[in-house]
Protein backbone atom coordinates (compact mmCIF):
# COMPACT_ATOMS: atom_id res chain seq x y z
CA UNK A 1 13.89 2.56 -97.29
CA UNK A 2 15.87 5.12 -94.90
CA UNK A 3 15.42 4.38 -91.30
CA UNK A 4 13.46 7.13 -89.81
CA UNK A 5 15.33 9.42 -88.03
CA UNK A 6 12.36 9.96 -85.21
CA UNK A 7 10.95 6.43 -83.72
CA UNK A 8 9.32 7.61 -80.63
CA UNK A 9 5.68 8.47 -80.09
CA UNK A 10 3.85 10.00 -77.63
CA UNK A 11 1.78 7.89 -74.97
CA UNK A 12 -0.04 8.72 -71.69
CA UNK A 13 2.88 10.09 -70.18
CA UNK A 14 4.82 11.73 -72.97
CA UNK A 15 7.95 10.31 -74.77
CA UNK A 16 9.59 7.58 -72.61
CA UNK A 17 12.02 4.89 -73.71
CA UNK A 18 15.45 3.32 -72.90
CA UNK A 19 18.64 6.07 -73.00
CA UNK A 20 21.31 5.05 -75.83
CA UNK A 21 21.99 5.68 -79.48
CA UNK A 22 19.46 5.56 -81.90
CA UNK A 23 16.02 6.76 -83.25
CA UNK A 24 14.52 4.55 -80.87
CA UNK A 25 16.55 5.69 -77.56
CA UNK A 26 16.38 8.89 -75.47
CA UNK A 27 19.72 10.64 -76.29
CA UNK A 28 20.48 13.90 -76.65
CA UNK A 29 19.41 13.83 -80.40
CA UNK A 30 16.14 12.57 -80.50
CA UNK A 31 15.59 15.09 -77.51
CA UNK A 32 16.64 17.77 -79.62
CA UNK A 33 13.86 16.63 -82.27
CA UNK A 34 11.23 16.31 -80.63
CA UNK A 35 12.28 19.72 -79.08
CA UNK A 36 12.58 21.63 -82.66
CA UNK A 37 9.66 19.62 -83.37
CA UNK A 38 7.67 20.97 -80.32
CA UNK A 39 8.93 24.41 -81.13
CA UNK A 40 7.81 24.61 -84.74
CA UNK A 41 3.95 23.73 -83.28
CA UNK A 42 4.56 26.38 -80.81
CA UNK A 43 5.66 28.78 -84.05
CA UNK A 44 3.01 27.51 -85.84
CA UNK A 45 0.21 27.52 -83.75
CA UNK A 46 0.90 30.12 -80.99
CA UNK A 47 0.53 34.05 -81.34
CA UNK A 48 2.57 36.42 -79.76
CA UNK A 49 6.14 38.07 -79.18
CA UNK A 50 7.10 36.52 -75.68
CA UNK A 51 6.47 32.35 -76.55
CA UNK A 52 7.62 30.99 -73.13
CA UNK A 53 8.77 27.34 -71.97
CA UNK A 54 9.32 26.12 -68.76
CA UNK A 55 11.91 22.90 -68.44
CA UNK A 56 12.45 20.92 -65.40
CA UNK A 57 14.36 17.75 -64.89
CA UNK A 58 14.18 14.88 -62.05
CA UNK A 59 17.31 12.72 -60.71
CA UNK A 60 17.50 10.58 -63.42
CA UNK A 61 21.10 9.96 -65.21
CA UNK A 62 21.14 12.13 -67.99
CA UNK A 63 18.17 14.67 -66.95
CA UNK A 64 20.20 17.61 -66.53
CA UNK A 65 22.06 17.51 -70.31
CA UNK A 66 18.67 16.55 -71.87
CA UNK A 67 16.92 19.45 -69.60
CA UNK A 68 20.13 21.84 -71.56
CA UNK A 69 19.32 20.74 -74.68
CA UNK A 70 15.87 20.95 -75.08
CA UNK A 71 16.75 24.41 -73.69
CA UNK A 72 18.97 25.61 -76.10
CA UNK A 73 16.98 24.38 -78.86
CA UNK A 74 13.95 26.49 -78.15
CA UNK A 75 16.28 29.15 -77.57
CA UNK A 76 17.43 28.61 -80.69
CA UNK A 77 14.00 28.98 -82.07
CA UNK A 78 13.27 32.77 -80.32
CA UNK A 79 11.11 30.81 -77.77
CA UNK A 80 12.18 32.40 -73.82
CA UNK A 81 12.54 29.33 -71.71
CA UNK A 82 12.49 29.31 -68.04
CA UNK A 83 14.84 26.48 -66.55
CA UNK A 84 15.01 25.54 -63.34
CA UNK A 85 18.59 25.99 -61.77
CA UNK A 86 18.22 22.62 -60.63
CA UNK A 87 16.34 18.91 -60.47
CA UNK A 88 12.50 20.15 -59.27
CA UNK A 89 9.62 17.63 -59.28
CA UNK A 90 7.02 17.51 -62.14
CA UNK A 91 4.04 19.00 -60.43
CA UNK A 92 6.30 22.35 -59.47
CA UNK A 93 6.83 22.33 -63.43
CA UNK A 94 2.97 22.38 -63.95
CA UNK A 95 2.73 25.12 -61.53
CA UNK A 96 5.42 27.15 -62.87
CA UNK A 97 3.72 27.26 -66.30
CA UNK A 98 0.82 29.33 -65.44
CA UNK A 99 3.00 31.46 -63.02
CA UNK A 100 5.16 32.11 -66.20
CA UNK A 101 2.93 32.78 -68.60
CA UNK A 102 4.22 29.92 -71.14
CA UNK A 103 2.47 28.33 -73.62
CA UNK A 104 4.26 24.99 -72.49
CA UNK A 105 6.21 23.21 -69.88
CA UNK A 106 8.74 20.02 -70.54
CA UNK A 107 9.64 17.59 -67.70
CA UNK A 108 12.36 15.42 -67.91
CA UNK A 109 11.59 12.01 -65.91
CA UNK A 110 10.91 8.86 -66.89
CA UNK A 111 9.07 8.41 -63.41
CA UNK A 112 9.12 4.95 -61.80
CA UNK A 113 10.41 3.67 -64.49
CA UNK A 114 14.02 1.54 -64.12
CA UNK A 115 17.25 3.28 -64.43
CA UNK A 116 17.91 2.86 -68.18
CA UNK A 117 14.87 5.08 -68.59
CA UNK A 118 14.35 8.57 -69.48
CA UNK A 119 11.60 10.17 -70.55
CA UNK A 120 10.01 14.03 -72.06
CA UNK A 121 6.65 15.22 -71.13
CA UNK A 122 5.22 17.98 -72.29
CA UNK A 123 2.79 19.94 -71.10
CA UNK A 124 0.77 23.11 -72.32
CA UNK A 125 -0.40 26.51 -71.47
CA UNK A 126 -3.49 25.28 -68.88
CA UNK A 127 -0.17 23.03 -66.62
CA UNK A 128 -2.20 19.48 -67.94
CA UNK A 129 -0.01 17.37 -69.89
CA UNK A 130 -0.93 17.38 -73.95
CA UNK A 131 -3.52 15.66 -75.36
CA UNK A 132 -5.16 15.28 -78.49
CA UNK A 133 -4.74 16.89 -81.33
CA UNK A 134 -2.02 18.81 -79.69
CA UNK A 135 0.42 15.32 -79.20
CA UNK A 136 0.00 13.67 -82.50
CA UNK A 137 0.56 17.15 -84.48
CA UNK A 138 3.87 17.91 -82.66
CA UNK A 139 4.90 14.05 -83.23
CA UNK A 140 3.62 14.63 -87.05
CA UNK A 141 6.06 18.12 -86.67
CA UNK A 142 9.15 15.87 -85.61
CA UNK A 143 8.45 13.04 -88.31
CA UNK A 144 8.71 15.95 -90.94
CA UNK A 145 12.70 16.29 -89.95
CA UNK A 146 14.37 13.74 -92.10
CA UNK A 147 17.65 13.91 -90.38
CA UNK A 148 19.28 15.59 -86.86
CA UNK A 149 20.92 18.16 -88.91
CA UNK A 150 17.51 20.37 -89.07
CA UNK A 151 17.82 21.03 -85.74
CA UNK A 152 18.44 24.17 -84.19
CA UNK A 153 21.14 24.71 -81.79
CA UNK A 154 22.60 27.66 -82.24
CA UNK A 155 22.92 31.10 -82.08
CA UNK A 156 20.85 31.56 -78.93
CA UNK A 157 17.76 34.49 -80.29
CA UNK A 158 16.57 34.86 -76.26
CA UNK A 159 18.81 33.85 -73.31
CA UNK A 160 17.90 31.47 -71.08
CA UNK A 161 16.37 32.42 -68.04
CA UNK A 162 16.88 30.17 -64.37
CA UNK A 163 14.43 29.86 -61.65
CA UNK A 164 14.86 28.41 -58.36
CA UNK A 165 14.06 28.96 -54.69
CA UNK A 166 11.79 32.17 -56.17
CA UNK A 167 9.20 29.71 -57.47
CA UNK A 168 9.72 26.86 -54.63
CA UNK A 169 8.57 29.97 -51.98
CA UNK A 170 5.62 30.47 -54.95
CA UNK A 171 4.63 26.97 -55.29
CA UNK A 172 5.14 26.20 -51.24
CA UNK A 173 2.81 28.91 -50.56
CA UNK A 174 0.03 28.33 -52.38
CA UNK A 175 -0.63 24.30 -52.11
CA UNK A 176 -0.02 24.97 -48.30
CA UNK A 177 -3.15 27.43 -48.89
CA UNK A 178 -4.72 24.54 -49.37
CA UNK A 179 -4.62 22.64 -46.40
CA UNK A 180 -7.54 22.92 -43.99
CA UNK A 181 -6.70 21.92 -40.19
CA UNK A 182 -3.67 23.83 -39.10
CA UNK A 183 -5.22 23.78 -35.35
CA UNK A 184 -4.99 19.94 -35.52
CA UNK A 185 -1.53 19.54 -36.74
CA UNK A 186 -0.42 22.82 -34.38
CA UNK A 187 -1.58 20.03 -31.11
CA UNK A 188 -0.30 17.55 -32.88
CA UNK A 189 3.05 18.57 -34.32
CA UNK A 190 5.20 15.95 -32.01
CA UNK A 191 3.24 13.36 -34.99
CA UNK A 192 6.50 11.00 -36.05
CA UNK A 193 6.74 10.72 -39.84
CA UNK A 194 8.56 8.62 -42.27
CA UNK A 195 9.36 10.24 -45.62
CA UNK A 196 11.63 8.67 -48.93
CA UNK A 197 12.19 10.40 -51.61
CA UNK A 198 13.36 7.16 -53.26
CA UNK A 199 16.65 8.71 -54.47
CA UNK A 200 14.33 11.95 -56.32
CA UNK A 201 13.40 15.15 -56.47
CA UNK A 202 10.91 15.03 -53.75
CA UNK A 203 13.74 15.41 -51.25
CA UNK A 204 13.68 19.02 -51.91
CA UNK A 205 10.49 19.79 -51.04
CA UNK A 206 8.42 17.25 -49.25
CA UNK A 207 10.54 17.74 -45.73
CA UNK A 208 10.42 21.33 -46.22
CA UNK A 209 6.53 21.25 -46.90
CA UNK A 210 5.91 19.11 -43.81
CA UNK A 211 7.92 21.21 -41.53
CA UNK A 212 5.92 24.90 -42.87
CA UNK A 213 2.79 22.65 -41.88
CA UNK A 214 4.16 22.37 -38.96
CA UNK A 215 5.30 18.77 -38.34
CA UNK A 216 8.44 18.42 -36.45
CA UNK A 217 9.38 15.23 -36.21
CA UNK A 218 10.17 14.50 -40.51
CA UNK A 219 12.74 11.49 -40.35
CA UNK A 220 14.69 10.76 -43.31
CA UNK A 221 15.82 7.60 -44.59
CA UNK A 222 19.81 9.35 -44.78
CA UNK A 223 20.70 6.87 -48.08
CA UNK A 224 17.73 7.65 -50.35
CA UNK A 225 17.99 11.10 -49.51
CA UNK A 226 20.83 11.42 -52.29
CA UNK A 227 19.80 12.29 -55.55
CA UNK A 228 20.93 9.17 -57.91
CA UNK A 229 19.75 7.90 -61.09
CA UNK A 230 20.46 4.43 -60.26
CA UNK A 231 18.64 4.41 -57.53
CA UNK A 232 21.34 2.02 -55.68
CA UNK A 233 18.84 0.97 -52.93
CA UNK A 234 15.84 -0.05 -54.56
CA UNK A 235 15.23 -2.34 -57.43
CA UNK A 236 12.58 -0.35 -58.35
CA UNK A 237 11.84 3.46 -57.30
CA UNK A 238 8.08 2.74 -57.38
CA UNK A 239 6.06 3.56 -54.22
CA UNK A 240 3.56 0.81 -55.64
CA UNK A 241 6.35 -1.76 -55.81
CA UNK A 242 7.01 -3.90 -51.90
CA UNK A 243 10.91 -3.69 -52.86
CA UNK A 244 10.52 0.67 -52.58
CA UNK A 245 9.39 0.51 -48.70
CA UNK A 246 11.84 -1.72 -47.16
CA UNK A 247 14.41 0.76 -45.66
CA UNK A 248 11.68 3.30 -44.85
CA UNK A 249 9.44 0.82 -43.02
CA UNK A 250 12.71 -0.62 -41.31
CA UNK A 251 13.21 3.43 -40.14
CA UNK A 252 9.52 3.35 -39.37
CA UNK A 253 9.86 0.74 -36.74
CA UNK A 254 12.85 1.66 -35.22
CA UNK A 255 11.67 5.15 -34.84
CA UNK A 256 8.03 4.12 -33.89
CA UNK A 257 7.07 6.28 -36.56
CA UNK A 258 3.03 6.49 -36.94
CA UNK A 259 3.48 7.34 -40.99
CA UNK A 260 5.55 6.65 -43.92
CA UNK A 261 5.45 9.05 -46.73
CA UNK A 262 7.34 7.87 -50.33
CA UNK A 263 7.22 9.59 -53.73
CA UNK A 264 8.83 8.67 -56.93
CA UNK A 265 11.22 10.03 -58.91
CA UNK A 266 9.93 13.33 -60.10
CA UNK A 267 7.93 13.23 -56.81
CA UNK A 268 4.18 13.53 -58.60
CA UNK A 269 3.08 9.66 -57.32
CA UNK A 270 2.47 9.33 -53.24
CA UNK A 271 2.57 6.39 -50.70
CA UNK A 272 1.76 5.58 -47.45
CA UNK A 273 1.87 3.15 -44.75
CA UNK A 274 0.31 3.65 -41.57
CA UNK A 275 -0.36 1.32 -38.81
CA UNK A 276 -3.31 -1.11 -37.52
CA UNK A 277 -4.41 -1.55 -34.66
CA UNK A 278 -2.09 -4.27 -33.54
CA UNK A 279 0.61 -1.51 -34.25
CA UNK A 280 2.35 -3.35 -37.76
CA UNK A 281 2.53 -1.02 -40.34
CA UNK A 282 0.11 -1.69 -43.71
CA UNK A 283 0.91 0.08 -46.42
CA UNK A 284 -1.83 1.60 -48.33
CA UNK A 285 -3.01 1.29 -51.87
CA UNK A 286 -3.44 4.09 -54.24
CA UNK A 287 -7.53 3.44 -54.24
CA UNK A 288 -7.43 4.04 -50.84
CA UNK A 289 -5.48 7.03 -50.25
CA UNK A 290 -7.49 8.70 -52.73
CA UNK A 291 -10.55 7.59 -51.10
CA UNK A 292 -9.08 8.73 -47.92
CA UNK A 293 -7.93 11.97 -49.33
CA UNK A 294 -11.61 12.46 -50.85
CA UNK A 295 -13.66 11.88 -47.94
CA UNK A 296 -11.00 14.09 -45.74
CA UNK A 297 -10.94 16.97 -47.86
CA UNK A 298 -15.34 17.15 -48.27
CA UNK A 299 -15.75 16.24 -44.52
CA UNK A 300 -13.62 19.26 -43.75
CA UNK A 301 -15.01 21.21 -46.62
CA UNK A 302 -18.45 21.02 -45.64
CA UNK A 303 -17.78 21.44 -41.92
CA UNK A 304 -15.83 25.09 -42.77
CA UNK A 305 -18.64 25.47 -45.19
CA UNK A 306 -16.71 26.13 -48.34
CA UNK A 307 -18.36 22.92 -49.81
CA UNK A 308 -21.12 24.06 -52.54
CA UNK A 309 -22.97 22.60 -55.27
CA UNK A 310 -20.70 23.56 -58.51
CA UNK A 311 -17.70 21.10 -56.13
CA UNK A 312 -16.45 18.28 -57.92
CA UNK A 313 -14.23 15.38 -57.82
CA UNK A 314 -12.47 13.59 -60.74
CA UNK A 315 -10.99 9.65 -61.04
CA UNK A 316 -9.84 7.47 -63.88
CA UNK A 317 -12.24 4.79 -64.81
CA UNK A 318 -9.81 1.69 -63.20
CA UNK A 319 -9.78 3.75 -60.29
CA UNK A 320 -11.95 2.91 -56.56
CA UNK A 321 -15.57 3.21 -56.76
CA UNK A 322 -15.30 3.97 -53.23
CA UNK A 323 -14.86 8.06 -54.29
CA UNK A 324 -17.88 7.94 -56.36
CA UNK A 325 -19.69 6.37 -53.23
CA UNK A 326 -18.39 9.49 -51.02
CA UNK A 327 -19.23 11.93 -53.57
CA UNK A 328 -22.33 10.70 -53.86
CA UNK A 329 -22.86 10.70 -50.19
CA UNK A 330 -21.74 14.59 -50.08
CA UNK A 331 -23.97 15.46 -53.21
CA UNK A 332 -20.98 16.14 -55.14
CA UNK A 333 -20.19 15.48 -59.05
CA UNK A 334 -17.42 13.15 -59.51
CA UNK A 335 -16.70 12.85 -63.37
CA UNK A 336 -14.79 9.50 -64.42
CA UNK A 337 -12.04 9.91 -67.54
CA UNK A 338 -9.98 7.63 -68.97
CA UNK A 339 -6.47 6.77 -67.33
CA UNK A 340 -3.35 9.26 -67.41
CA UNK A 341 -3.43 12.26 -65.50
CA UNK A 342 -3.66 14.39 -68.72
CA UNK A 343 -7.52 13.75 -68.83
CA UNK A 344 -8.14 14.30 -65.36
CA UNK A 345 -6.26 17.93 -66.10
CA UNK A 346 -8.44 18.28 -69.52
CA UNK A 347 -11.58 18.14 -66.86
CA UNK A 348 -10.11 20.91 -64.61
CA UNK A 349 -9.49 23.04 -67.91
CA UNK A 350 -13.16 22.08 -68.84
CA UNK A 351 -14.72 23.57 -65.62
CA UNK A 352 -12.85 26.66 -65.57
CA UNK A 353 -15.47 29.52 -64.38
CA UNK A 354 -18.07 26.74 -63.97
CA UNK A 355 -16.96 24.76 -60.95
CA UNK A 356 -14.28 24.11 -58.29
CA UNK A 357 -11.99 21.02 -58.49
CA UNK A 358 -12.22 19.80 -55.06
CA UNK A 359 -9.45 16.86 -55.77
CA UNK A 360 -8.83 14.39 -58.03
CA UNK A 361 -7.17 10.38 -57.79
CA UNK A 362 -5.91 7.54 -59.47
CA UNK A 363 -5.23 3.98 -58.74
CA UNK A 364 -1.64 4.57 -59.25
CA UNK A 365 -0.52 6.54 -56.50
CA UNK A 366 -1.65 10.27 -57.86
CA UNK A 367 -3.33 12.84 -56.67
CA UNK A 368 -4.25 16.54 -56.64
CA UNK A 369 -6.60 19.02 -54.83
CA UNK A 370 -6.74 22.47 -55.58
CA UNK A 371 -6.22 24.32 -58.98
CA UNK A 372 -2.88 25.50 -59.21
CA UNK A 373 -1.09 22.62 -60.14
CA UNK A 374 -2.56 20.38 -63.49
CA UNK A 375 -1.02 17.35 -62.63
CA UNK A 376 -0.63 14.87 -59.70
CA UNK A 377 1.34 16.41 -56.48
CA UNK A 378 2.80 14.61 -54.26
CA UNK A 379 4.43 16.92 -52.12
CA UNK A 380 1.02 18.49 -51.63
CA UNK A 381 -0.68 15.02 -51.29
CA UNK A 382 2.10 14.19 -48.78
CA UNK A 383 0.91 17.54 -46.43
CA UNK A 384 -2.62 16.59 -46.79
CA UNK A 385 -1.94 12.88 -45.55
CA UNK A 386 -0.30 14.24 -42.68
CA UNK A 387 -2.34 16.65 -42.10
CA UNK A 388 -4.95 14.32 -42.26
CA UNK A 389 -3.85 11.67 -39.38
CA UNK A 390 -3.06 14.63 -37.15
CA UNK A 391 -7.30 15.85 -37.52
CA UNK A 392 -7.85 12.07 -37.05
CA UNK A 393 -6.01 11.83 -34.04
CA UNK A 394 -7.76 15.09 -32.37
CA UNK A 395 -10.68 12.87 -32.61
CA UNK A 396 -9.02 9.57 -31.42
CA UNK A 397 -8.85 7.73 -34.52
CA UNK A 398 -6.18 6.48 -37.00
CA UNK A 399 -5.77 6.28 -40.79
CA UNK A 400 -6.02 2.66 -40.54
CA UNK A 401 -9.35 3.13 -38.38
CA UNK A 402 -11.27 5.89 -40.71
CA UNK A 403 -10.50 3.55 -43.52
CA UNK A 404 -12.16 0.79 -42.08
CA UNK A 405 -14.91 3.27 -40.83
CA UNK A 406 -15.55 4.27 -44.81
CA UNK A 407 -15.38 -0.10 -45.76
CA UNK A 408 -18.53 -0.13 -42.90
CA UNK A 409 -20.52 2.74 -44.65
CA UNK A 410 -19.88 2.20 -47.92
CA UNK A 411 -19.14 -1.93 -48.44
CA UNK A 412 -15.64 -3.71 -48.50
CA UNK A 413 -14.06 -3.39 -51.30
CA UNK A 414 -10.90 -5.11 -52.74
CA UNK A 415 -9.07 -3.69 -55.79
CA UNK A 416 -5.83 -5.05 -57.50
CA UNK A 417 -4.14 -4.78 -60.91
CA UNK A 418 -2.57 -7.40 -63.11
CA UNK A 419 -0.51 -8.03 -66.15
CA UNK A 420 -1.25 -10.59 -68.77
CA UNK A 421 1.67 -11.12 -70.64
CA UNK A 422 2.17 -12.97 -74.10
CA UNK A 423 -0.51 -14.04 -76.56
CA UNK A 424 -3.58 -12.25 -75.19
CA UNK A 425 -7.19 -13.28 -75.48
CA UNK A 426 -9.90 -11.02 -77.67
CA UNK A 427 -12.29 -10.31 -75.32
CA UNK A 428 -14.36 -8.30 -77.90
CA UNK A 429 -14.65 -11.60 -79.82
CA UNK A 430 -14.90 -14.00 -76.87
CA UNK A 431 -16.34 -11.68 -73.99
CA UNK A 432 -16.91 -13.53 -70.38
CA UNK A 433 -20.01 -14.68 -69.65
CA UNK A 434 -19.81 -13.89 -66.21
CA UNK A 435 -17.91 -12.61 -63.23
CA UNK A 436 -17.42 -14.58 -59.87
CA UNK A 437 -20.04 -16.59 -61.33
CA UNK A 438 -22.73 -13.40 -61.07
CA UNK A 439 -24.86 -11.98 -64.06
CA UNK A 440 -23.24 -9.46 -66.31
CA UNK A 441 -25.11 -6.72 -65.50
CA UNK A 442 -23.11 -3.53 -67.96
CA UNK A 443 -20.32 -4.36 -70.79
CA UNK A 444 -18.84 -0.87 -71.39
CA UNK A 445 -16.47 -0.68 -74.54
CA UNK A 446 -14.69 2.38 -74.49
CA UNK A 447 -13.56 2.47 -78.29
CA UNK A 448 -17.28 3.63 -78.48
CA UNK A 449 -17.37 7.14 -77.52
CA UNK A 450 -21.20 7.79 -78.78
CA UNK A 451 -21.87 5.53 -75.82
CA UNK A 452 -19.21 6.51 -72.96
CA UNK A 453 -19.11 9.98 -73.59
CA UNK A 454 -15.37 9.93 -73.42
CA UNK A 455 -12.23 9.29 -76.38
CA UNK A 456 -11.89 6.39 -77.66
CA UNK A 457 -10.07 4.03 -76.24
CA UNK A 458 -9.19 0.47 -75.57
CA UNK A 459 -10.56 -0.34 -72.94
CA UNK A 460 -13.16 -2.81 -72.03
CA UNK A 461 -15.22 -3.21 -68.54
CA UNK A 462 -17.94 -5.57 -67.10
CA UNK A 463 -19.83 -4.98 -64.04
CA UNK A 464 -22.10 -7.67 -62.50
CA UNK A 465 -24.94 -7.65 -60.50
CA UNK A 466 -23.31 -7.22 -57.17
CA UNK A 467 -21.28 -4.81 -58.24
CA UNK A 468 -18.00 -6.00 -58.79
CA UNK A 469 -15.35 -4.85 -61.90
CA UNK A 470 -12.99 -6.19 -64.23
CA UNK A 471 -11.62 -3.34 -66.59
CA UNK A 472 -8.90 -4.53 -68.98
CA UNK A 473 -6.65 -2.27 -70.61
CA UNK A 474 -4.09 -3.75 -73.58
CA UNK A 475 -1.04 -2.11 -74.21
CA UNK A 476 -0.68 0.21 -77.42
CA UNK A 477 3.15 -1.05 -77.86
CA UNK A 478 3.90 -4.56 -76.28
CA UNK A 479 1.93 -7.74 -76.02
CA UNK A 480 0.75 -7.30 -72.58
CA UNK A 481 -2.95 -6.20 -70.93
CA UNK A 482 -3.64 -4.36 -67.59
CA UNK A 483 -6.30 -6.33 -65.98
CA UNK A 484 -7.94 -3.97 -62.92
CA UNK A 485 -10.33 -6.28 -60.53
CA UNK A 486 -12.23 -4.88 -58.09
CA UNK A 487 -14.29 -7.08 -55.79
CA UNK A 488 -17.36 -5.74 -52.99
CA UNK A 489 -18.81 -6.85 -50.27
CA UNK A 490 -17.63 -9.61 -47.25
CA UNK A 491 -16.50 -12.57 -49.82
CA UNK A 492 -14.52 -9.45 -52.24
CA UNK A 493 -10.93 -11.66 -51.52
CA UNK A 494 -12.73 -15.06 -52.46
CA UNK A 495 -14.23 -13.23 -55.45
CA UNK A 496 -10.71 -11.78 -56.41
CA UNK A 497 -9.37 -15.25 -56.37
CA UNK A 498 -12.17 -16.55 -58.55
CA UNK A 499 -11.66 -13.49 -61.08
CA UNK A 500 -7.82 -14.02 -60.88
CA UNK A 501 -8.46 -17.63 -62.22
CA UNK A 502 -10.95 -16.29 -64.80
CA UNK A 503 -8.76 -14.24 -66.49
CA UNK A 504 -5.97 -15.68 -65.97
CA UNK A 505 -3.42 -13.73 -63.86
């Protein structure tokens, strides 16, 4: 049988896979595949004379020919494609697809991932990356190409039109609308902060944010403020990863810096230290910025009085409970989907004319307020931390502080992801009987949707009688499982221990 000339598939974040020859690879051909196959959906599905696409690449080696590629094949195809002059993060790309009027919007970024990596996300007319049916029947579009050769490159049908600083003024202005305390940073404008693009496309924007807020002490880290793929001072680009902070924190200290602000790659993912009370600097998890982010933006909402009923919040399903305690607290909805940004998008695109998107989080660093942009923001998330410790500090308190002020009101809460790795244990066959030695009180299987109310999907949770979760999550493509763990309550590190034996990690 002929090897298939198409091996990839779409996942939570698109196409992503090791560069090099090969069906199997991100090269330029299979880019040009699953761009002809993208652009006979578009054909195929979407009415109209003007079909527009908006590309956008990050830093990562390679990004810039794939970016030309996919652009000449829709152009090849009579599609008009919008490409940005140069590397732009993803979440200006989801903005810039509504403010086009295109039916779809490519990013080229293989996030956090190592160098080797490259990815292709797509995402479609509403800014939210694609889901289903709309990813498995462009795959089942590029699958029907038996070899390269069906590709179109050439002639060009519509040129090929570049954006640039027009849509970074665009896409400045309007997240900056967002913000809600410019008295507090305008007193407090001296604030020092910390910000690492980690070698990416953050470093065009994030600075430039920070100073329109009005912050004017932004200190760079000089060497990750050059855009390179091999991200030569980091072994891994990921603000979730210790090895990421080392030269910012190092910055911090010598510049008694009271934040540090780092965003990956194609700048959608945020992180932040901040310091305790002793003065070291902790770096924060992804839970709780969220949760920070959450109860900052309702407090302020409902003290400007722009906070109303039809409000809501959304969160993946691994992510802090602590933002469906606040919600609740503020008598707002906060709607749980499954993880990948895509479904907390398909939720904004649900409520549209029904309700106002407050904000939304995950465990992994993203987040977005605000409905202009359909997928996480860090540049935005990185204003509205800032913004946030300079309202905090108007009232004497730090980030560290408020976050121990929510752990008093709400319980103590520990949350931490693992990876199993190797041959992995059927917990639908063999479930655990307990957790921390408590009850079961809910199993939740998510491959049943009559009882979750959300797609399939394999993923399995327990919750026991105190409260406390394990969620585990296999992969789709390699024998390893995501195990999430989150513990409540004065003895949550003990119980983490206990549930770290359990399972094994």
């Amino acid at each position: 049988m002929a090897e298939k000339a198409f091996q990839l598939e779409f996942g939570t974040g698109g196409l992503r896979a090791v560069m090099g020859p090969g069906p199997d690879r991100m090269n330029r051909e299979t880019v040009a595949m699953a761009t002809q196959g993208l652009a006979n959906y578009i054909l195929g599905h979407e009415k109209g004379e003007d079909l527009r696409v908006v590309i956008s690449y990050d830093c990562r080696n390679n990004s810039a020919l794939f970016a030309r590629t996919a652009a000449e094949v829709l152009s090849a195809n009579g599609i008009h494609v919008f490409l940005f002059e140069s590397l732009r993060p993803t979440p200006e790309m989801s903005y810039a697809i509504r403010l086009k009027g295109a039916v779809a919007g490519i990013m080229i970024t293989a996030s956090h991932n190592p160098p080797e990596y490259n990815g292709y996300k797509v995402s479609w007319k509403d800014g939210g990356q694609i889901t289903a049916p709309v990813d498995k029947d462009i795959v089942a579009e590029v699958n029907q190409m038996s070899d390269p050769s069906e590709v179109r490159y050439a002639p060009a049908l519509v040129p090929i039109e570049m954006m640039g600083v027009d849509v970074d003024e665009l896409y400045l202005r309007d997240i900056l609308s967002l913000t809600l305390s410019p008295d507090a940073v305008q007193r407090h404008a001296d604030l020092k902060i910390v910000y690492t693009p980690l070698h990416g496309c953050g470093v065009r924007l994030v600075p430039e944010c920070l100073k329109r807020l009005g912050f004017q002490h932004v200190i760079h880290v000089p060497e990750q403020d050059v855009n390179d793929g091999n991200f030569p001072t980091v072994s891994s680009p990921n603000p979730e990863e210790d090895c990421a902070w080392e030269m910012a924190l190092a910055v911090a200290e010598r510049e008694a810096a009271a934040l540090v602000l780092a965003t990956d790659p194609d700048a959608d993912r945020m992180g932040a230290a901040v310091r305790d009370p002793e003065g070291r600097l902790i770096r924060l998890t992804g839970n709780q910025t969220a949760a920070l982010l959450t109860w900052y933006l309702l407090t302020r909402r409902r003290e400007l009085g722009t906070l109303h009923k039809d409000c809501y919040v959304v969160k993946t399903i691994v992510t802090t409970g602590l933002m469906d305690d606040i919600c609740r607290d503020f008598g707002v909805t906060c709607y749980n989907v499954l993880t990948g940004w895509k479904y907390l998008a398909e939720q904004v695109k649900l409520h549209e004319g029904k309700g106002e998107f407050v904000c939304g989080g995950e465990e992994s660093c993203g987040f977005n307020a605000g409905e202009f942009v359909r997928d996480k923001d860090a540049p935005l998330a990185c204003a509205l931390m800032a913004e946030m410790t300079a309202w905090l500090a108007e009232r004497g308190l730090t980030l560290y502080e408020q976050l121990q002020a929510l752990y008093r009101q709400y319980g103590y809460r520990e949350e931490t992801r693992y990876v199993l790795q190797g041959e992995l244990p059927d917990f639908r066959q063999s479930p655990p009987q307990t957790l921390a030695g408590l009850p079961i009180a809910a199993t939740i299987d998510y491959l049943k949707p009559e009882t979750t109310g959300l797609p399939a999907a394999n993923v399995l949770q327990w919750v026991n009688t105190e409260g406390d979760v394990v969620s585990v999550r296999p992969s789709g493509t390699e024998p390893k499982m995501r195990i999430y763990i989150s513990t409540k309550g004065p003895d949550a590190h003990a119980k983490t221990q206990g549930l770290r034996k359990q399972f094994g990690v």
